[in-house]
Protein backbone atom coordinates (compact mmCIF):
# COMPACT_ATOMS: atom_id res chain seq x y z
CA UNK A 1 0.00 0.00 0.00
CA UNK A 2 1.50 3.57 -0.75
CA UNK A 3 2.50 5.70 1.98
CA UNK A 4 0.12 8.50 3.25
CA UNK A 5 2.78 11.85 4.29
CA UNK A 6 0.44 14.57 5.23
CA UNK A 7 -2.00 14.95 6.88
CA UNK A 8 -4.68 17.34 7.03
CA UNK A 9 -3.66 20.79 7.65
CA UNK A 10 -7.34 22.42 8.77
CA UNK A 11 -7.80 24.77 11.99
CA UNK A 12 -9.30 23.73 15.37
CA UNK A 13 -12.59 24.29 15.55
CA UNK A 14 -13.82 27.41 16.63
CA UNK A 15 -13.64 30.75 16.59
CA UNK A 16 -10.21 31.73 17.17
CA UNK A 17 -8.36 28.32 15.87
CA UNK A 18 -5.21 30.03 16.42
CA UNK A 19 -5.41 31.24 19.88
CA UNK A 20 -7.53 28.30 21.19
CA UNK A 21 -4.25 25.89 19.95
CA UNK A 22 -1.79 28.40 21.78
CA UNK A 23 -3.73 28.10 24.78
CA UNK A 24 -3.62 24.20 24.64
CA UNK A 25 -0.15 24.46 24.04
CA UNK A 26 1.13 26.21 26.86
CA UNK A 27 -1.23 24.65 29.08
CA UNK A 28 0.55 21.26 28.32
CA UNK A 29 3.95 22.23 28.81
CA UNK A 30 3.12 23.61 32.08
CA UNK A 31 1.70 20.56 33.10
CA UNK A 32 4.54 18.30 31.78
CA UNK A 33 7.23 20.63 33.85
CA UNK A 34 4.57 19.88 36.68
CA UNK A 35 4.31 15.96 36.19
CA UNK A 36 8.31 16.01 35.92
CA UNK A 37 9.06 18.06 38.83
CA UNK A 38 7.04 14.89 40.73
CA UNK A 39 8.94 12.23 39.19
CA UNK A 40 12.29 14.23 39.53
CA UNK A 41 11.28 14.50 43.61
CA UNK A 42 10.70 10.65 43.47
CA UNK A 43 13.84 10.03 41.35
CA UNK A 44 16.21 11.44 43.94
CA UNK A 45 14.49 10.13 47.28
CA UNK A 46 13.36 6.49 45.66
CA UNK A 47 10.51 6.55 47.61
CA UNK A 48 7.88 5.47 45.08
CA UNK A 49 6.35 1.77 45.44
CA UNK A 50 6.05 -0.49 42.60
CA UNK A 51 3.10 -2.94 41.90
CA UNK A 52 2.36 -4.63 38.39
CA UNK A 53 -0.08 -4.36 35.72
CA UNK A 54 0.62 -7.30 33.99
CA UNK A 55 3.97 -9.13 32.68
CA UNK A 56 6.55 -6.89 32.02
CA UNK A 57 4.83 -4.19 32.95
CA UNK A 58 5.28 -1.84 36.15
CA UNK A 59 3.63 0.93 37.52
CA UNK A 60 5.03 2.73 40.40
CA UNK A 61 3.43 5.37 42.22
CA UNK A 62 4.94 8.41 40.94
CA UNK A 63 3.39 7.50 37.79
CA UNK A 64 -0.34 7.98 39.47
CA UNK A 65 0.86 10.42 40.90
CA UNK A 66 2.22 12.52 37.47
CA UNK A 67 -1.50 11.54 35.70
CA UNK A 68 -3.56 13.02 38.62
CA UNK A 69 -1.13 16.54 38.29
CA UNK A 70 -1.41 16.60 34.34
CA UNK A 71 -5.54 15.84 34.77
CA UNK A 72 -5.91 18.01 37.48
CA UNK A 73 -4.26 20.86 35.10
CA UNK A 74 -5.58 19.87 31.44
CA UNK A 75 -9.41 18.62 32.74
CA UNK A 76 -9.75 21.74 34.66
CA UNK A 77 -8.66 23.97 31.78
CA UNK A 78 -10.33 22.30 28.85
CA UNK A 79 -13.43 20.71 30.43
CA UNK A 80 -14.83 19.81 26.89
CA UNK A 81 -11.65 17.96 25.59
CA UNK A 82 -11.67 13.51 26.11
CA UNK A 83 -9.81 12.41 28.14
CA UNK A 84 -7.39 9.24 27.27
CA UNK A 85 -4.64 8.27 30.03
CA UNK A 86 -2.40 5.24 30.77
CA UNK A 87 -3.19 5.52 34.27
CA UNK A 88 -6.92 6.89 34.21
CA UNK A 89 -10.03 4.41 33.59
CA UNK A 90 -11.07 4.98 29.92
CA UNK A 91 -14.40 6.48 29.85
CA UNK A 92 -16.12 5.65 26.45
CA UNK A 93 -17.41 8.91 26.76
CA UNK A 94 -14.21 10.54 25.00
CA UNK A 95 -15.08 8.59 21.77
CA UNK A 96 -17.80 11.55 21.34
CA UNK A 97 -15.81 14.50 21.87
CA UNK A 98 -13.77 16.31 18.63
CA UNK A 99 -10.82 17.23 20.54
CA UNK A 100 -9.00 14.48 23.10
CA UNK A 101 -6.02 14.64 25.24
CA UNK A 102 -4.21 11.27 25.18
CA UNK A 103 -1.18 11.35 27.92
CA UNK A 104 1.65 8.79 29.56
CA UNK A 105 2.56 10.23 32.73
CA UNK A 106 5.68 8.22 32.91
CA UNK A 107 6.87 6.62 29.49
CA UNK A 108 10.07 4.82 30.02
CA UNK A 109 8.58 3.44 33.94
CA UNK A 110 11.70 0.30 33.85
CA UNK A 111 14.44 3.62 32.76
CA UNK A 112 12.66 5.43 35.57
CA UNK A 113 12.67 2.60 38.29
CA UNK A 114 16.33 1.46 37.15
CA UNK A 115 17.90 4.94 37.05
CA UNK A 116 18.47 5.12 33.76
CA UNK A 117 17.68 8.96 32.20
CA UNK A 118 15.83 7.91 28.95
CA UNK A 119 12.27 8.03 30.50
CA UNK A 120 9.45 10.84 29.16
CA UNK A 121 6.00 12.60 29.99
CA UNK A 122 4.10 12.54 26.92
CA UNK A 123 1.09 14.64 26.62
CA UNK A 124 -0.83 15.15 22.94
CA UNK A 125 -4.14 16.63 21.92
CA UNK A 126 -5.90 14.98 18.86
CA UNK A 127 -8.69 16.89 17.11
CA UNK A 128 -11.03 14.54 14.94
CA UNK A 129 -8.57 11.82 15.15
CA UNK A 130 -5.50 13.40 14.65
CA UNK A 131 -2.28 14.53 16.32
CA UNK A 132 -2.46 17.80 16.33
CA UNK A 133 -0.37 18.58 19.35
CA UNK A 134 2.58 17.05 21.13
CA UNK A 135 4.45 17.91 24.25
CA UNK A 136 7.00 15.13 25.30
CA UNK A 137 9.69 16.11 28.09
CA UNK A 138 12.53 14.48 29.97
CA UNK A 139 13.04 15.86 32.95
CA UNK A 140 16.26 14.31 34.03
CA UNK A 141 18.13 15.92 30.89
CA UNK A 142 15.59 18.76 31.33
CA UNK A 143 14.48 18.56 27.13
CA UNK A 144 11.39 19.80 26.68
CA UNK A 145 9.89 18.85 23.45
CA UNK A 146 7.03 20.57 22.33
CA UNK A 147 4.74 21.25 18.78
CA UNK A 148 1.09 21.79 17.25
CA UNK A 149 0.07 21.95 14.26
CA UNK A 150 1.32 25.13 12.31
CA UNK A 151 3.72 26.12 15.21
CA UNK A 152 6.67 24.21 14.12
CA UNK A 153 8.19 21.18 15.94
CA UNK A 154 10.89 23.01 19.00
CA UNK A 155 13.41 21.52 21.43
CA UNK A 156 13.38 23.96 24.40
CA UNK A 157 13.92 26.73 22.32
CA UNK A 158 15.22 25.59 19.50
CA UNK A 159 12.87 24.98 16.29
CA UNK A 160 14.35 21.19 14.96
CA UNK A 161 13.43 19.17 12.04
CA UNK A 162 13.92 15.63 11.25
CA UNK A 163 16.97 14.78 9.74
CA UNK A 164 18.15 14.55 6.09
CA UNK A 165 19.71 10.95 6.01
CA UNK A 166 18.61 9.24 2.95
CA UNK A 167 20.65 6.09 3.07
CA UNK A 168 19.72 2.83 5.29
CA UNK A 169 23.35 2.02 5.98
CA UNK A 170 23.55 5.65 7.67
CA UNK A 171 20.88 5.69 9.26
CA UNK A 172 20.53 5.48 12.96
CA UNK A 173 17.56 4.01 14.40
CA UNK A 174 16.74 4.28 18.06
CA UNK A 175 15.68 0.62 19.14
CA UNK A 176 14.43 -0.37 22.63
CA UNK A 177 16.95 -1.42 25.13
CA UNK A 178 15.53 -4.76 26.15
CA UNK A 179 15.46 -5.85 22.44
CA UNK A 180 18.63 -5.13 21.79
CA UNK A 181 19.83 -6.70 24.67
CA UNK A 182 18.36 -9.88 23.79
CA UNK A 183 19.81 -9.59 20.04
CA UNK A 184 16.87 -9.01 18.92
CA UNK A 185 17.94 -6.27 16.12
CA UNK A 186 21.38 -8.64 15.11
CA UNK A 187 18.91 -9.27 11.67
CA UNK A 188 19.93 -5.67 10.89
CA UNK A 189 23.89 -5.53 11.61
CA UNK A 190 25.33 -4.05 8.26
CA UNK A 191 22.22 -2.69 6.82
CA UNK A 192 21.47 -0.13 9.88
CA UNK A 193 23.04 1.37 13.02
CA UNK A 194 21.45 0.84 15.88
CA UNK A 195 21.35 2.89 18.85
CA UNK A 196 19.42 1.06 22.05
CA UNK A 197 16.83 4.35 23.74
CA UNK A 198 14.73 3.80 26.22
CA UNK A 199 10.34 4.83 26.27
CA UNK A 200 8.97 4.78 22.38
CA UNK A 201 7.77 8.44 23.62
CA UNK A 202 11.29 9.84 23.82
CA UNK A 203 12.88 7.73 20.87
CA UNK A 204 9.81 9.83 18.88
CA UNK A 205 10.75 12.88 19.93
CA UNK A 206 14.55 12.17 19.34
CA UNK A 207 13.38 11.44 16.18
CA UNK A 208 11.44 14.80 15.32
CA UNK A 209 14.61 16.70 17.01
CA UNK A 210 16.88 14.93 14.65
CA UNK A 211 18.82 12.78 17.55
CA UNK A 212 17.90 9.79 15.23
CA UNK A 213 16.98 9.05 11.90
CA UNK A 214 14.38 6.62 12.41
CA UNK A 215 12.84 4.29 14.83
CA UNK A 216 10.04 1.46 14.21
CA UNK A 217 8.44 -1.40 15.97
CA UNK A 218 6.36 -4.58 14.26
CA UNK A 219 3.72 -4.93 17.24
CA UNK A 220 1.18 -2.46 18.35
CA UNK A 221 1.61 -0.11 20.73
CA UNK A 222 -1.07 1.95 22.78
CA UNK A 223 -2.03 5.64 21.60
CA UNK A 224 -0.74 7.35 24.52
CA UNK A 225 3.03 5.94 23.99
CA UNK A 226 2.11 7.05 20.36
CA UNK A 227 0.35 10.00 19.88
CA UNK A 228 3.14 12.81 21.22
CA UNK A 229 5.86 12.04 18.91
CA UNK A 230 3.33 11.74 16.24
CA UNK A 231 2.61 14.98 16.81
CA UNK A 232 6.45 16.29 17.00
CA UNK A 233 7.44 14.21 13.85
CA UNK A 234 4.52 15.59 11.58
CA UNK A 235 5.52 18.55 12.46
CA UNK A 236 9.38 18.32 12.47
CA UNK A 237 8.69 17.40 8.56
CA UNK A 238 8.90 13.55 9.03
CA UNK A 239 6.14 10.56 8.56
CA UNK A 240 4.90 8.26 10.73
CA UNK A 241 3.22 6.00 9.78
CA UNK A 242 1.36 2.66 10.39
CA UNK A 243 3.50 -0.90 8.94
CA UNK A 244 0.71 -0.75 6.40
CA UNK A 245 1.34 3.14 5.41
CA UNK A 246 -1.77 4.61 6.71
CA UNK A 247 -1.71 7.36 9.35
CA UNK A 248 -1.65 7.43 12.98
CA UNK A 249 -5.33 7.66 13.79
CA UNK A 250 -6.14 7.90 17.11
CA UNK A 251 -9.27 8.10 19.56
CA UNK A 252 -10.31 5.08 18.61
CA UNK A 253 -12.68 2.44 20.99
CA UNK A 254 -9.35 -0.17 20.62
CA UNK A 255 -6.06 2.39 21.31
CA UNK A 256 -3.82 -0.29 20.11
CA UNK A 257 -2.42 0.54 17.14
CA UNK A 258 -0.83 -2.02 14.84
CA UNK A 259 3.01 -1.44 14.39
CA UNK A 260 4.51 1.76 13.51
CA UNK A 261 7.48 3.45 11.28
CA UNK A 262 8.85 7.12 12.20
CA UNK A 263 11.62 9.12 10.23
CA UNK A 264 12.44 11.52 7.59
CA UNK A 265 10.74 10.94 4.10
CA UNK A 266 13.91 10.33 2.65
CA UNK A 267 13.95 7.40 4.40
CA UNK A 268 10.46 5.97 4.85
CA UNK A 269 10.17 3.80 1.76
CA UNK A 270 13.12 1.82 2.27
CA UNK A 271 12.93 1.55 5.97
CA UNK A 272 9.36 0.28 5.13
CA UNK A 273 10.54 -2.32 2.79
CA UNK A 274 13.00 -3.48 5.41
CA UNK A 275 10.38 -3.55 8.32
CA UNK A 276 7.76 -5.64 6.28
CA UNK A 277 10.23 -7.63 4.90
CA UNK A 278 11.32 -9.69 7.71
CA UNK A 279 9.64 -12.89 8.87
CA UNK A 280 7.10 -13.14 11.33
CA UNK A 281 9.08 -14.19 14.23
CA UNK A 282 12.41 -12.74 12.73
CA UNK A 283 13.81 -9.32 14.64
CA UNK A 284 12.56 -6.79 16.65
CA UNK A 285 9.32 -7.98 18.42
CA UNK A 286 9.16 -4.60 21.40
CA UNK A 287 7.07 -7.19 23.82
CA UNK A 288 7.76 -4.44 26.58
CA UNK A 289 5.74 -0.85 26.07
CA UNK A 290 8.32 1.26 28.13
CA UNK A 291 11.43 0.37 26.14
């Protein structure tokens, strides 16, 4: 199936698009500096508990308690936006509203609980199903990454783009740590360079600031660890796309999303190629959402 690149480029509803994006905007940065001044307070002291949600998959308590800060800030704000969260209950209710935030308080929780500095809040807004907005912040290296739709993709404040490699054999792609680990991405030594990242929300956003060419996984992943660096990369000038080339879609009533391919559009239809190519069982498989 051909690629899909753009997507649509119309306002917000309303009657000041503009100002009514801004507003979002700022409101989400403030509430990602928020959410990562309560991990960063639980990061030095380690005094956060840890229970599971299912294999491979923690949750501590600084993660519920970075989702009630960020709800607190965005619910209160925009009372008429969805609501989608890692941590929150879905309500079915969002499915009805035009404009939904979708948020991972703590992308990266095994970086987080291990002390390693690759973890991320991730905060988007998506208006009629699309990213339109995308906030994604690490607060240990203190990079704020931030963009909506006609403001330009920025890190801190610096505007970035995606970057210009057009060759496979050049290009880096940011692969989870875990996988890597396990030799999972050994099907790609000589054709690619691969740099282990941890949380699929910061590997995005490296990705839309140019820290990496590419990254891509071959099982779904959930909209929240999604939906920021969608955001970033779209605007940054990149594509990111679905394995089967259609767009990220998201407030949907399943918020899995099958497989996924981010980079520059040099790059996307070879690293496409390469990604379907492999055998089902061959490579890559990202069986844990954090890394």
């Amino acid at each position: 199936m051909r690629p899909v690149y753009h997507h649509r480029r119309a306002p917000l509803a309303g009657a000041t698009p503009d100002r009514e994006l801004a507003r979002a905007l700022t409101r989400a940065i403030a509430a990602a500096r928020t959410a990562g001044s309560i991990l960063m307070r639980h990061w030095h002291r380690r005094d956060f508990s840890i229970a599971s949600k299912g294999r491979n998959n923690p949750v501590t308590s600084a993660d519920l308690e970075a989702d009630r800060a960020i709800s607190a800030m965005l619910r209160e704000a925009f009372p008429d936006y969805g609501w989608l969260s890692e941590e929150t209950e879905d309500n079915p209710a969002r499915l009805r509203c035009a404009r939904v935030w979708i948020v991972d308080p703590l992308d990266g929780t095994k970086e987080f609980i291990n002390r390693v500095p690759e973890f991320s809040i991730a905060i988007a807004l998506a208006d009629e199903h699309e990213p339109v907005l995308g906030v994604t912040y690490n607060p240990v290296r203190r990079e704020m990454f931030w963009a909506a739709r006609g403001f330009g993709c920025h890190l801190n404040r610096r505007r970035v783009r995606v970057s210009r490699t057009r060759t496979l054999r050049r290009a880096t792609v940011l692969a989870s740590r875990s996988e890597s680990a396990r030799g999972e991405w050994q099907v790609f030594r000589g054709q690619l360079k691969v740099s282990p990242t941890g949380s699929v929300a910061y590997k995005l956003a490296m990705v839309a600031a140019g820290m990496g060419d590419a990254t891509f996984t071959r099982l779904p992943k959930n909209e929240w660890d999604i939906a920021a660096g969608a955001a970033l990369i779209i605007e940054a000038g990149g594509c990111v796309t679905g394995l089967d080339g259609e767009p990220v879609r998201l407030n949907q009533p399943n918020v899995r999303l099958p497989g996924l391919i981010a980079c520059n559009r040099l790059l996307y239809p070879k690293l496409a190629r390469l990604a379907r190519a492999l055998p089902r069982g061959a490579g890559p498989a990202h069986r844990s959402e954090g890394t």
